[in-house]
N, C-alpha and C. Protein backbone atom coordinates (compact mmCIF):
# COMPACT_ATOMS: atom_id res chain seq x y z
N UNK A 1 0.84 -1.18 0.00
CA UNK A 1 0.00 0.00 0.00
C UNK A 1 0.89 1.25 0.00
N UNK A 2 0.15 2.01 -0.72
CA UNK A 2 0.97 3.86 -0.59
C UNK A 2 0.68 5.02 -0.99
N UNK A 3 1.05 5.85 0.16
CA UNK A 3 0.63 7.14 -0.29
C UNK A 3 1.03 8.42 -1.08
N UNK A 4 -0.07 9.24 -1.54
CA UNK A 4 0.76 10.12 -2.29
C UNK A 4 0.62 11.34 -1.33
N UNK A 5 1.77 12.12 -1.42
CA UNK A 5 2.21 13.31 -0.70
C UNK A 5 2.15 14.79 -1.91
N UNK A 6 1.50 15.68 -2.18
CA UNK A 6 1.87 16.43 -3.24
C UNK A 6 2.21 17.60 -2.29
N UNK A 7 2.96 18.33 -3.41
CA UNK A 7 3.84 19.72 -2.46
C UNK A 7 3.54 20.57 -3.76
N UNK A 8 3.23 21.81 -3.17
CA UNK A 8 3.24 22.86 -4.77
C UNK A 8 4.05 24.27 -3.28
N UNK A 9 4.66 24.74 -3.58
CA UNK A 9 5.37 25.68 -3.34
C UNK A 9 5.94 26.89 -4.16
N UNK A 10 5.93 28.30 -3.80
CA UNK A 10 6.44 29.83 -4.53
C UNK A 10 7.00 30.35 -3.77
N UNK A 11 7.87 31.08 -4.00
CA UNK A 11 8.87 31.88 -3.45
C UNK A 11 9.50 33.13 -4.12
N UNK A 12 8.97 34.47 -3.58
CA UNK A 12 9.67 35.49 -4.12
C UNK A 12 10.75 36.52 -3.30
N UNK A 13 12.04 36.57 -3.96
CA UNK A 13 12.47 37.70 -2.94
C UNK A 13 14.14 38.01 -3.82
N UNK A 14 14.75 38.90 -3.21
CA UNK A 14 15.76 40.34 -3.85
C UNK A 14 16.78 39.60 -3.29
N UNK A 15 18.04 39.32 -4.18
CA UNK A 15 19.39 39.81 -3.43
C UNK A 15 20.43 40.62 -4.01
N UNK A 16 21.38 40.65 -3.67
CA UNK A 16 22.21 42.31 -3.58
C UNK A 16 22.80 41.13 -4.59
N UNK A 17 23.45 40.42 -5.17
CA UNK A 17 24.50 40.04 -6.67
C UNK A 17 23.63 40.20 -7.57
N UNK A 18 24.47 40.55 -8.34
CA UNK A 18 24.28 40.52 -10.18
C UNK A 18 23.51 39.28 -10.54
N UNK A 19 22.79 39.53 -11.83
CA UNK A 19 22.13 38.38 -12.21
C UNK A 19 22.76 37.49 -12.88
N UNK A 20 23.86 37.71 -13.53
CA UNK A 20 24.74 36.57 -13.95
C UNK A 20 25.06 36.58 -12.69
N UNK A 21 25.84 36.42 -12.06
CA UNK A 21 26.28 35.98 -10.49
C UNK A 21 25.30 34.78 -9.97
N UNK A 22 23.79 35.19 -10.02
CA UNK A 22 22.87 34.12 -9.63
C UNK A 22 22.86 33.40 -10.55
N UNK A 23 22.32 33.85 -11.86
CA UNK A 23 22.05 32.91 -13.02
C UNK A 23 23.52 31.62 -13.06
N UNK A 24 24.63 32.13 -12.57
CA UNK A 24 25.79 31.45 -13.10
C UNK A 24 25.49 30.09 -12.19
N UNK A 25 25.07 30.46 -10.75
CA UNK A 25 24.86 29.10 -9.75
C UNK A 25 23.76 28.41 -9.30
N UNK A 26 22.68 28.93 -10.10
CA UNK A 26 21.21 28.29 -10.20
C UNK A 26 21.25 27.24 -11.61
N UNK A 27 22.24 27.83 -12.30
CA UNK A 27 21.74 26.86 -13.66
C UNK A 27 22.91 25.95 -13.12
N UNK A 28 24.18 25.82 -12.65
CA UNK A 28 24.78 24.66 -12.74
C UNK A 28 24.35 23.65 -11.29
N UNK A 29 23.72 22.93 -11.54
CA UNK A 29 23.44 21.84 -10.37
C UNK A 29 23.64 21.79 -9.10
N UNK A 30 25.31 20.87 -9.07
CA UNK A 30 25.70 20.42 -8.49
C UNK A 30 26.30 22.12 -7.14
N UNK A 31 26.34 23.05 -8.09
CA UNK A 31 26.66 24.27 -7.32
C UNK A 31 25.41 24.85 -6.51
N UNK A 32 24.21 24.91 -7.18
CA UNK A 32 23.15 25.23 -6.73
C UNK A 32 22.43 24.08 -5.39
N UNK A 33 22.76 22.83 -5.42
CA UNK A 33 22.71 21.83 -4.61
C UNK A 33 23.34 21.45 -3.43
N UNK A 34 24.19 22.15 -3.76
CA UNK A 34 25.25 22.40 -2.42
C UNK A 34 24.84 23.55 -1.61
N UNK A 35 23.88 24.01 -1.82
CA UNK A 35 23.09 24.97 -0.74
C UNK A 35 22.02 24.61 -0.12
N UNK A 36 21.66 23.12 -0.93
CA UNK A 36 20.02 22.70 -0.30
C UNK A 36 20.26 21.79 1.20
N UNK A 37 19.93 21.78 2.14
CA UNK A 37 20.42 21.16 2.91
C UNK A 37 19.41 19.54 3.15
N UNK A 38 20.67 18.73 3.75
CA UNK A 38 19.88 17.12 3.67
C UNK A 38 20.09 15.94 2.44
N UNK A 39 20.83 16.75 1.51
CA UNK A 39 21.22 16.49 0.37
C UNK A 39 22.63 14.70 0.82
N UNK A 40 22.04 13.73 0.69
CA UNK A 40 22.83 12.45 1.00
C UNK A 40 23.77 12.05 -0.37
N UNK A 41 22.91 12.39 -1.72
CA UNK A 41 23.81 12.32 -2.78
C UNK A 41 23.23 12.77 -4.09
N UNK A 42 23.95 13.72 -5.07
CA UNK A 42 23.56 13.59 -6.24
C UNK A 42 24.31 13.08 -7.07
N UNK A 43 23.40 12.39 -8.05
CA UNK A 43 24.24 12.00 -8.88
C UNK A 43 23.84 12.30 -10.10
N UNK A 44 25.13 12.59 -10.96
CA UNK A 44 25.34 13.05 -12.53
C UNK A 44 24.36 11.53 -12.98
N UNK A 45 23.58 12.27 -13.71
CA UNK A 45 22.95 11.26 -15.28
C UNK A 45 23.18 11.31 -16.68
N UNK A 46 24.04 12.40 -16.56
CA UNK A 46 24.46 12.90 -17.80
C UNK A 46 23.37 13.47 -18.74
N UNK A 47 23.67 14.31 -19.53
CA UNK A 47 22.59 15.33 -20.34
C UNK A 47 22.13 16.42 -19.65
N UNK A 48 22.77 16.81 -18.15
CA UNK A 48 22.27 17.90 -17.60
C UNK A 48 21.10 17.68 -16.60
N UNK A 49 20.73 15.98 -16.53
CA UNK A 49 20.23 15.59 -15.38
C UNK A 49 20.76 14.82 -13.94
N UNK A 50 19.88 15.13 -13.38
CA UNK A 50 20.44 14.39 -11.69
C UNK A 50 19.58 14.18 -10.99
N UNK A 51 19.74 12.91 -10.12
CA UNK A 51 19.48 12.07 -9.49
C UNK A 51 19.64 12.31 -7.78
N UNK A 52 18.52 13.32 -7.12
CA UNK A 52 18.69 13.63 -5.87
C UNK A 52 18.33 12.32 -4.97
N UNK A 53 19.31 12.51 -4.27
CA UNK A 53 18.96 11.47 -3.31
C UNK A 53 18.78 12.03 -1.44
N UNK A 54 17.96 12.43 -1.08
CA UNK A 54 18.28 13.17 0.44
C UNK A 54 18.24 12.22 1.43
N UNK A 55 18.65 12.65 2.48
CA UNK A 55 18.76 11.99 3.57
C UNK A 55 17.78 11.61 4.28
N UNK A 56 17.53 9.76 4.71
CA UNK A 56 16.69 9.79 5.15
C UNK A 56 15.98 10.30 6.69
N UNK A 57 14.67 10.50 6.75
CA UNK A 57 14.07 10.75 8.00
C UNK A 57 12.81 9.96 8.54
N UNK A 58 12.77 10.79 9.89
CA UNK A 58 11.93 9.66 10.68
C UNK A 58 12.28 9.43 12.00
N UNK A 59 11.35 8.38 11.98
CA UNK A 59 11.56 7.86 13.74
C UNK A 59 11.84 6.52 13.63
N UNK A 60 12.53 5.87 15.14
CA UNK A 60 12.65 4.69 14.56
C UNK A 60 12.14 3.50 13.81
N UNK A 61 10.82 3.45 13.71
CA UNK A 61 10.10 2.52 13.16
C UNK A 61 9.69 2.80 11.25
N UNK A 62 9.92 4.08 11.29
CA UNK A 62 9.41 4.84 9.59
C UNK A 62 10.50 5.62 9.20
N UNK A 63 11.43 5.01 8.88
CA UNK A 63 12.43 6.32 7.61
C UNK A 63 12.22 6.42 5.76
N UNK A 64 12.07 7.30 5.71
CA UNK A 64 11.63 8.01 4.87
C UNK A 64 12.64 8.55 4.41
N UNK A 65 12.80 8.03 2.97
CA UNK A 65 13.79 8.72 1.97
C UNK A 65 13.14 9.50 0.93
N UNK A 66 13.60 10.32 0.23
CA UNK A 66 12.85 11.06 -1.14
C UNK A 66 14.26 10.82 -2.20
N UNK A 67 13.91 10.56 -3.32
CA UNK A 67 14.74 10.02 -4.26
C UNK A 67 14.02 10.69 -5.60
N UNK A 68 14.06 11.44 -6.83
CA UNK A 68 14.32 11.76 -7.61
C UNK A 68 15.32 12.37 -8.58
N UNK A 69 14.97 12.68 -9.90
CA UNK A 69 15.63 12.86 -10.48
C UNK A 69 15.09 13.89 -11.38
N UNK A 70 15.62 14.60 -12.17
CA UNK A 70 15.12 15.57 -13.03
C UNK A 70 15.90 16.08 -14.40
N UNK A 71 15.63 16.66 -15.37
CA UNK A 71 16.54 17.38 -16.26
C UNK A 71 16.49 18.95 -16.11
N UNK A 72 17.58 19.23 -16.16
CA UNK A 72 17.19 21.07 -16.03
C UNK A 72 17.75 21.71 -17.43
N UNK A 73 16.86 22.96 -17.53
CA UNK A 73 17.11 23.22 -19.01
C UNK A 73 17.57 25.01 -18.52
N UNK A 74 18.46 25.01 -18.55
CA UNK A 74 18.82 26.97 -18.39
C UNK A 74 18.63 27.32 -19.72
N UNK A 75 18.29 28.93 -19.76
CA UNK A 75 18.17 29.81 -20.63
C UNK A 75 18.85 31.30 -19.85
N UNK A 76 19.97 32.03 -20.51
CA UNK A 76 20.01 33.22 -19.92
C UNK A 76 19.72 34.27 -20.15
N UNK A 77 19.58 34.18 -21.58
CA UNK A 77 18.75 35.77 -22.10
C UNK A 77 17.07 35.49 -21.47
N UNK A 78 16.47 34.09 -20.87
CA UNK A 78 15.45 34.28 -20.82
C UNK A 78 15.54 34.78 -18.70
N UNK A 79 16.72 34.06 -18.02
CA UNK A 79 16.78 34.22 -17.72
C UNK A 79 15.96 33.25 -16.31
N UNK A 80 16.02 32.30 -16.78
CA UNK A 80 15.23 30.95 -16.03
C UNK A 80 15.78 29.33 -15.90
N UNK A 81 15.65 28.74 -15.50
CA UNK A 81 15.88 27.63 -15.10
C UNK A 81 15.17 26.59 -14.38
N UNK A 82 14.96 25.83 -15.32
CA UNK A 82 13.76 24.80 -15.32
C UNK A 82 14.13 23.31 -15.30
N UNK A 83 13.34 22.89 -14.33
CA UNK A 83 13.76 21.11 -14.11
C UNK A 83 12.42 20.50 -14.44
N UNK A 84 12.37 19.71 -15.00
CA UNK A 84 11.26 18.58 -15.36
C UNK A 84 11.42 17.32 -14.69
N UNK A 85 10.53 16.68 -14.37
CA UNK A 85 10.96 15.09 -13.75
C UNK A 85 10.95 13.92 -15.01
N UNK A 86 12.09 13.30 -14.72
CA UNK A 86 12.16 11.82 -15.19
C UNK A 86 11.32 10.61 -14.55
N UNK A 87 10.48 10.40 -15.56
CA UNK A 87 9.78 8.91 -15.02
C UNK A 87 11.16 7.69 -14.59
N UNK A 88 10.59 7.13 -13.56
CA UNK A 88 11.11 6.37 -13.01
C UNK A 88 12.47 6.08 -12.33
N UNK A 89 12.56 7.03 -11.62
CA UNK A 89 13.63 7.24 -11.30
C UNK A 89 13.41 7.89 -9.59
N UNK A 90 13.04 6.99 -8.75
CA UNK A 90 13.04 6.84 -7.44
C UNK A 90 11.73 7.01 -6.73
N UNK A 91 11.41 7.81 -5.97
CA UNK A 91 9.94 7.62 -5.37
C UNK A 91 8.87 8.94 -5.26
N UNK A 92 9.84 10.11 -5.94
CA UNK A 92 9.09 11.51 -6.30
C UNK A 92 8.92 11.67 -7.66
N UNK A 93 8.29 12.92 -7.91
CA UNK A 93 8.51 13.73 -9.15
C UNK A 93 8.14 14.88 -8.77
N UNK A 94 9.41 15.83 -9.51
CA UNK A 94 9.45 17.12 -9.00
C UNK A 94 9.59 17.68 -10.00
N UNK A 95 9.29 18.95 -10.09
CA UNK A 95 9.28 19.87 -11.19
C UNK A 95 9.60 21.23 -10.68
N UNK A 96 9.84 22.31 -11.36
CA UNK A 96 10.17 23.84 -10.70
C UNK A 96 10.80 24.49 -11.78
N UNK A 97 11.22 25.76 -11.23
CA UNK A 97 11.83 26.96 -12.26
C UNK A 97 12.29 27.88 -11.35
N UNK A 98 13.50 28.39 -11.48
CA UNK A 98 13.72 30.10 -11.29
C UNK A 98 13.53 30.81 -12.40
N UNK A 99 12.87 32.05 -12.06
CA UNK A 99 13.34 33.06 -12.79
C UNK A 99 14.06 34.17 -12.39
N UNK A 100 14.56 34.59 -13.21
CA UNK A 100 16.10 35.57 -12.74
C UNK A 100 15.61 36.84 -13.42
N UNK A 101 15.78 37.98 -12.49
CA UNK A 101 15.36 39.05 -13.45
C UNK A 101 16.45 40.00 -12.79
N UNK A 102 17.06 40.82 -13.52
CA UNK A 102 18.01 41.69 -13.00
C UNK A 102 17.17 43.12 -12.84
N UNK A 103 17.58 43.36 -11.38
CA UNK A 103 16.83 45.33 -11.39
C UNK A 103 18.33 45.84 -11.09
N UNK A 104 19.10 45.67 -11.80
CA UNK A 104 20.25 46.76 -11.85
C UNK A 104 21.05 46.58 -10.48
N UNK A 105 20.80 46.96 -9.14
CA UNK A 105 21.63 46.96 -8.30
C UNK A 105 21.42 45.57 -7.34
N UNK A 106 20.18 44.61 -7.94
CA UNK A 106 20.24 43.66 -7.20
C UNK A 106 19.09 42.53 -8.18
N UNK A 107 18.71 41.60 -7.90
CA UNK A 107 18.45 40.41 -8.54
C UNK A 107 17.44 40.15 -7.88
N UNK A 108 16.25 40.22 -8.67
CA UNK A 108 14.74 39.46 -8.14
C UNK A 108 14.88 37.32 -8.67
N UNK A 109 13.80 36.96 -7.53
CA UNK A 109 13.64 35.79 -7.65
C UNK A 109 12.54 35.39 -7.68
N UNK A 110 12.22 34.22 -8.33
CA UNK A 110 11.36 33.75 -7.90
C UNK A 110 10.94 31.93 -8.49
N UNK A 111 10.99 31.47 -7.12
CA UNK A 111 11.25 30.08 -6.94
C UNK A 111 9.43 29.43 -7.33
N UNK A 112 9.70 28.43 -8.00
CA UNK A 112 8.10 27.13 -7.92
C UNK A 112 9.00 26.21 -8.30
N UNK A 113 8.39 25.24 -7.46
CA UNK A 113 8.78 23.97 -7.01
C UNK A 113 6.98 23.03 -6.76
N UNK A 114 6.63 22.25 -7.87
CA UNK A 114 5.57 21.10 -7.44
C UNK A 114 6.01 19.38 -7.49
N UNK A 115 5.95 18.58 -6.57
CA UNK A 115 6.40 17.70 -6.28
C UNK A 115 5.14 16.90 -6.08
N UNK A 116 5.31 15.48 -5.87
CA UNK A 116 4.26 14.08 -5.84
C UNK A 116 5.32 13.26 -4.83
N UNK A 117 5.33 12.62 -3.62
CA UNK A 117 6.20 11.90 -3.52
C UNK A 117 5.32 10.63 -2.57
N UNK A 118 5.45 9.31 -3.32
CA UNK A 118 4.83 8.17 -3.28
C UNK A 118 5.78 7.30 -1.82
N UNK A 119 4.77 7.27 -0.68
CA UNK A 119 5.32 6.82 -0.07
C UNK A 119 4.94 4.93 0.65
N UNK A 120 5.86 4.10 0.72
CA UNK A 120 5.36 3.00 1.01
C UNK A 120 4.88 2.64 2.81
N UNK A 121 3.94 3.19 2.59
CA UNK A 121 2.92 3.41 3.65
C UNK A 121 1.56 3.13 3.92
N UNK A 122 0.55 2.51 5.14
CA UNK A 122 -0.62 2.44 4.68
C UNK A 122 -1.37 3.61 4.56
N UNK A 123 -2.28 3.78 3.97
CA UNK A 123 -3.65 4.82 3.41
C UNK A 123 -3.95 5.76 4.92
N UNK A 124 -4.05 4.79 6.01
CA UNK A 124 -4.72 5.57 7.26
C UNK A 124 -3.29 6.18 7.88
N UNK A 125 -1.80 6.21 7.27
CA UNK A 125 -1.22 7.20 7.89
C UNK A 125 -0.51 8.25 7.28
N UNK A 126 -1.63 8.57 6.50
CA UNK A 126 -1.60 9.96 5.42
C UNK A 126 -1.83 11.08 6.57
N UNK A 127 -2.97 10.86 7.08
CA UNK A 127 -3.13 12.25 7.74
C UNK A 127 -2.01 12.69 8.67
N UNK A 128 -1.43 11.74 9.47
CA UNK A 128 -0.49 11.68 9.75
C UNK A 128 1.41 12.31 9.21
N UNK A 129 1.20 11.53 8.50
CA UNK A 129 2.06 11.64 7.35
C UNK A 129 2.47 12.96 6.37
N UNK A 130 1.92 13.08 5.73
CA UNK A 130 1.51 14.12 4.89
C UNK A 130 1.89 15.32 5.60
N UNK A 131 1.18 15.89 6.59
CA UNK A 131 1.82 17.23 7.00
C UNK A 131 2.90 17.28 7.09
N UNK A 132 3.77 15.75 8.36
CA UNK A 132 5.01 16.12 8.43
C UNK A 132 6.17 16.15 7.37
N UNK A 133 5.77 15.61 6.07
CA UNK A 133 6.48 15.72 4.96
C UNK A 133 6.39 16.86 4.42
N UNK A 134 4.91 17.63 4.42
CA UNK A 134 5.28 18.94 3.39
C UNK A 134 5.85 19.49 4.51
N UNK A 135 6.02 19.98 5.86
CA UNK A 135 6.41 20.80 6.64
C UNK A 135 8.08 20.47 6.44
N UNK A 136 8.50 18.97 6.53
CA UNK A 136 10.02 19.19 6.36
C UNK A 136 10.79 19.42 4.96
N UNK A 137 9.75 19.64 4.07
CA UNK A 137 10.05 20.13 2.78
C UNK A 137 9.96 21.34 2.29
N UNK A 138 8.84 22.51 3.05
CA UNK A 138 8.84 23.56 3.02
C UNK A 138 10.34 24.03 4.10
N UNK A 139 10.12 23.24 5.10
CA UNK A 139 11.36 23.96 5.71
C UNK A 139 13.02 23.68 5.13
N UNK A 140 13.61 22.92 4.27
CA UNK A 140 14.45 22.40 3.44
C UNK A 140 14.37 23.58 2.45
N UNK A 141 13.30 24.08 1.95
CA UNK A 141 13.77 25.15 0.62
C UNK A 141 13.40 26.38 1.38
N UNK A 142 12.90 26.70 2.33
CA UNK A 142 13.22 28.27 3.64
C UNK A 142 15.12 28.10 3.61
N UNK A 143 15.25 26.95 3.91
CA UNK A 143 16.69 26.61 4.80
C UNK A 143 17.63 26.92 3.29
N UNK A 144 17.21 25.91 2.19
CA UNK A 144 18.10 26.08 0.62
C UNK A 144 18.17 28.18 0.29
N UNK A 145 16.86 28.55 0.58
CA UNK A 145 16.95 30.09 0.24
C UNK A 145 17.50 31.06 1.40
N UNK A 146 17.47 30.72 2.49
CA UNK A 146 18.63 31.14 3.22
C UNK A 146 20.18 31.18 3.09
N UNK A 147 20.31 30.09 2.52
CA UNK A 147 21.46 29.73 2.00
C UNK A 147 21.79 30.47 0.92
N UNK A 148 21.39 30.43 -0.19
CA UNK A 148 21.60 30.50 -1.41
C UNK A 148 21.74 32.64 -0.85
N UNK A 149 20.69 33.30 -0.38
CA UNK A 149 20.60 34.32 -0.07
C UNK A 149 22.29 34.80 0.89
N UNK A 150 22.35 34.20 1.94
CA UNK A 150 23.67 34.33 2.57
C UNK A 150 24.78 34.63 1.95
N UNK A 151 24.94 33.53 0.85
CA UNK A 151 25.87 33.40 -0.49
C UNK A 151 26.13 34.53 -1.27
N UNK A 152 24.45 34.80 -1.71
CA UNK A 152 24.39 36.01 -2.80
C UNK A 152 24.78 37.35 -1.75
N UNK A 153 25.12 37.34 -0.87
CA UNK A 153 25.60 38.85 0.27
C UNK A 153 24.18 39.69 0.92
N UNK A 154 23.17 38.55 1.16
CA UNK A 154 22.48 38.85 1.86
C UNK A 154 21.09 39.20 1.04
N UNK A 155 19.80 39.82 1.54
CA UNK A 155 18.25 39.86 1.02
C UNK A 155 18.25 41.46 0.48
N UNK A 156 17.69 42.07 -0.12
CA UNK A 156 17.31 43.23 -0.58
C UNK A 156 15.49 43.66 -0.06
């Protein structure tokens, strides 16, 4: 038996670097990933996709891993960066985009992120369930945009 978990998440906000500066470490992966925290492994798939693997959680009786994978497609004159999910390839599917917009002395954002993540669990511990997953997933991309913000020399 198992449940599905869906996450749809937005995020807008300013930092003080240049937009190539952001654009340069949102479109390459493995750089942009190194800010998300919980992160156990990615791995190259080659073609510009990867294979997140985070760390699992839980209590002793239920750990809970999230495992996907995605392709990301940058554009910089458009000024975005977009991941699509790969079928079959662990126990989510996630999807999202930045867009990067430069206002001259500092860099607007703005993050979507919608996710599905299938968990092997029974039906009656969704209600259960479910919150505490989107809550440690909303708090993982608060924690990734803190980061990433720190990096860029702070919020505008």
């Amino acid at each position: 038996m198992a449940i599905s978990v869906s996450i749809n998440l937005g995020y807008e906000f300013g930092v003080k670097a240049s937009a190539s500066e952001v654009f340069a470490v949102l479109s390459d992966v493995p750089a942009s990933a190194s800010h998300f925290p919980k992160v156990d492994k990615l791995v190259d798939l080659g073609g510009n996709s990867y294979r997140w693997e985070m760390e699992k959680i839980g209590v002793a009786q239920v750990k809970l891993q999230t495992i996907y994978a995605c392709k990301y497609v940058s554009n910089k004159a458009k000024g975005t960066v977009v991941w699509t999910p790969i079928a079959g390839e662990g126990n989510a599917q996630v999807s999202g985009s930045w867009k990067i917009t430069d206002k001259k002395k500092s860099t607007h954002l703005v993050l979507s992120i919608q996710g599905e993540l299938t968990l092997a669990l029974p039906g009656m511990m969704k209600m259960v369930v479910a919150p505490v997953v989107e809550a440690e997933f909303e708090k993982m991309v608060e924690k990734y945009i803190d980061n990433l913000t720190a990096h860029f020399g702070g919020e505008v």
